[in-house]
Protein backbone atom coordinates (compact mmCIF):
# COMPACT_ATOMS: atom_id res chain seq x y z
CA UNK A 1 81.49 302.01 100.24
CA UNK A 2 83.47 304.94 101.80
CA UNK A 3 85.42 307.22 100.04
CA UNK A 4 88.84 308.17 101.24
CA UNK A 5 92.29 308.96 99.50
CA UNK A 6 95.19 306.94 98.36
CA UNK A 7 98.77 308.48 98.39
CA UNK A 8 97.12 311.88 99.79
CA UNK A 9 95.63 312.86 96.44
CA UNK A 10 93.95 310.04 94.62
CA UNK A 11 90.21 309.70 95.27
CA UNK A 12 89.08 305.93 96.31
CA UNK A 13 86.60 304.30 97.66
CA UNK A 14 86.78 301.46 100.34
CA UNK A 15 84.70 299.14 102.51
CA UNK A 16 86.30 296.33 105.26
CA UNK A 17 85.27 292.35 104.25
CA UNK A 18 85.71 289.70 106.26
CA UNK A 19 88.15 286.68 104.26
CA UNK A 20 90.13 283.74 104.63
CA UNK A 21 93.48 284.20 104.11
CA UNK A 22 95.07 281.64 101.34
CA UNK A 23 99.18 280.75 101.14
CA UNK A 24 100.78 282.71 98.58
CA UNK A 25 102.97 280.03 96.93
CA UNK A 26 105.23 281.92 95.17
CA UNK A 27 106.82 283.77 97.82
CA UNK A 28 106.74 281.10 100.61
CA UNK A 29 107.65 283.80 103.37
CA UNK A 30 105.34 286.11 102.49
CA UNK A 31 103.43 287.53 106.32
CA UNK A 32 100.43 286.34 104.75
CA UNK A 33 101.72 282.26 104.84
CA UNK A 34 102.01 283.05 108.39
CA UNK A 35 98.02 283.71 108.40
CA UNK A 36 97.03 280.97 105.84
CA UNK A 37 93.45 279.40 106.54
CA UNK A 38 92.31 281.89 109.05
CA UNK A 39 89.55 284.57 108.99
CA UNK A 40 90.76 287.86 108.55
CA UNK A 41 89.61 291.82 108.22
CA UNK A 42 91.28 293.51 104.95
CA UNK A 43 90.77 296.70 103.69
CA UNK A 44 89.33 296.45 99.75
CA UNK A 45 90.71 299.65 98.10
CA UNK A 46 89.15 300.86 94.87
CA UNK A 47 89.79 303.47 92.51
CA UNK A 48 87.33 306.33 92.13
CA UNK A 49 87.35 305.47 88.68
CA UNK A 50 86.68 301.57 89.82
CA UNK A 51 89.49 300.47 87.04
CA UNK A 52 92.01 299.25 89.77
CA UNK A 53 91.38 297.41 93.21
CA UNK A 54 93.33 295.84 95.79
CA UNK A 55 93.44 294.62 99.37
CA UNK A 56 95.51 295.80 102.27
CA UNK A 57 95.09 293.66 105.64
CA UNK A 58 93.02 295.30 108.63
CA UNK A 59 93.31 292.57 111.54
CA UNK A 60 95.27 295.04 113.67
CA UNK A 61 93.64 298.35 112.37
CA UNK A 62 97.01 299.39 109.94
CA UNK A 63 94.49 299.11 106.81
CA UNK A 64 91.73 301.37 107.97
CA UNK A 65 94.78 303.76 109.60
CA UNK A 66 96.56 303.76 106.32
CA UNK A 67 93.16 304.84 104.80
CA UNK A 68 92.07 307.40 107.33
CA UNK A 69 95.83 309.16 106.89
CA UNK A 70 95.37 309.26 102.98
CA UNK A 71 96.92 306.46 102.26
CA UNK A 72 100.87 307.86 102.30
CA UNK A 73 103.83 305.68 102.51
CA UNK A 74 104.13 307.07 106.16
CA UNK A 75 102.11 304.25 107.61
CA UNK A 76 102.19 300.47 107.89
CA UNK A 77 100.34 298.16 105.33
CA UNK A 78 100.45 294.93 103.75
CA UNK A 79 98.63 293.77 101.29
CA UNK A 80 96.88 290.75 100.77
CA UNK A 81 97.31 288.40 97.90
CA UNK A 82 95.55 285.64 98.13
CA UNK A 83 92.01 285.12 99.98
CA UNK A 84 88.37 283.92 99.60
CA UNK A 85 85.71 286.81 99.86
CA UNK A 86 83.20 285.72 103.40
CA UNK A 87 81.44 289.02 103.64
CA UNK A 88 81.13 292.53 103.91
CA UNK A 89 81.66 293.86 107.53
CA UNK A 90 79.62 296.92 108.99
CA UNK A 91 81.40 299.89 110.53
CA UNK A 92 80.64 298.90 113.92
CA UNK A 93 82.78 295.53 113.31
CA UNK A 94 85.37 297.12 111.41
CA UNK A 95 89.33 296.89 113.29
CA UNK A 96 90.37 300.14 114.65
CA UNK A 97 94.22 300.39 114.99
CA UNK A 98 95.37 298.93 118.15
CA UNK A 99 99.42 298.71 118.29
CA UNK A 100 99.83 295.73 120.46
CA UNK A 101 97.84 293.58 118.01
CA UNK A 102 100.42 295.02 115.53
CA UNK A 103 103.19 294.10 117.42
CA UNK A 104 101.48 290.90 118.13
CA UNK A 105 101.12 290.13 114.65
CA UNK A 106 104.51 290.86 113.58
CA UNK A 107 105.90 288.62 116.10
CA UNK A 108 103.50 285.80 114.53
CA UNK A 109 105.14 286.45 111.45
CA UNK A 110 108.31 286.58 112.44
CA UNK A 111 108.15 283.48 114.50
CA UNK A 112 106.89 281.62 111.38
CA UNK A 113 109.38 282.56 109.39
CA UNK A 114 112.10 282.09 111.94
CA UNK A 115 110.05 278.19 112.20
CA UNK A 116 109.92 277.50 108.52
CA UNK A 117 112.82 279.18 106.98
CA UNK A 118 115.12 279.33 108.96
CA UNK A 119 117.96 279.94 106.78
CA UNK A 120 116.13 282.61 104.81
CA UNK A 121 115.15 284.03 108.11
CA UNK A 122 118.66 284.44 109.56
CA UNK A 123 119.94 286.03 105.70
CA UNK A 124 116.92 288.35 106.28
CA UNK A 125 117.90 289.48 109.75
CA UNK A 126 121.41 290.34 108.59
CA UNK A 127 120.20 292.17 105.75
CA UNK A 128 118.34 294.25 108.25
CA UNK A 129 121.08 294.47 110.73
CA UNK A 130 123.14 296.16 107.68
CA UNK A 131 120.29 298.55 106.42
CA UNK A 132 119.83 299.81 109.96
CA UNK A 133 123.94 300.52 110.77
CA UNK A 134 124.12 301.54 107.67
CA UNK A 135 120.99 304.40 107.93
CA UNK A 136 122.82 305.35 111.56
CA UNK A 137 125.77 306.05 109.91
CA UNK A 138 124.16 308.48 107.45
């Protein structure tokens, strides 16, 4: 394991795994559903302490980046719920951040959602039509 930071001042350690990616049934548009079934990099995140640990995803890089900043609220993460544990990747396999799989992968989930819940999707999209006129107007 590596160590790194979490929220610029909390001492953790981390290593990148390789997992499949389960649905989250309890919050059926989760980004994760989007992913269910397929192999993918996450980030595992432990305290230094080793009392708390949780995943963030790395298919795109934003895990390791979150990580490598100190783990601040000023980058993109999401974590992971649900998954089965395949293996331990080595550094030289690990994701580093690459924005157009980002943007890739938010389309994917988007498109999902859009496919699947519709009606969700569309309350979703006005709710961040509002939050963004409203920020402009502050």
């Amino acid at each position: 394991m590596k160590k790194g930071k979490w929220n610029y001042t909390e001492d953790i350690n981390y290593k990148v795994i390789l997992v499949r990616l389960q649905a989250v049934e309890e919050k059926p548009m989760y980004w994760q559903n989007a992913f269910a079934g397929e192999l993918r990099q996450v980030v595992e995140v432990t305290t230094e302490k080793g009392d708390y640990t949780f995943h963030i995803d790395n298919a795109d890089g934003s895990g390791l980046l979150k990580i490598l900043k100190g783990g601040g609220p000023d980058s993109y993460s999401a974590h992971v719920s649900g998954f089965t544990f395949i293996k331990e990747l080595p550094e030289n396999e690990w994701q580093l951040p690459d924005q157009l799989l980002w943007e890739t992968n938010q389309q994917r989930v988007e498109d999902w959602q859009r496919t699947n819940y519709p009606e969700e999707f569309k309350r979703m999209e006005a709710l961040k039509k509002t939050i963004s006129q409203y920020n402009r107007k502050k």
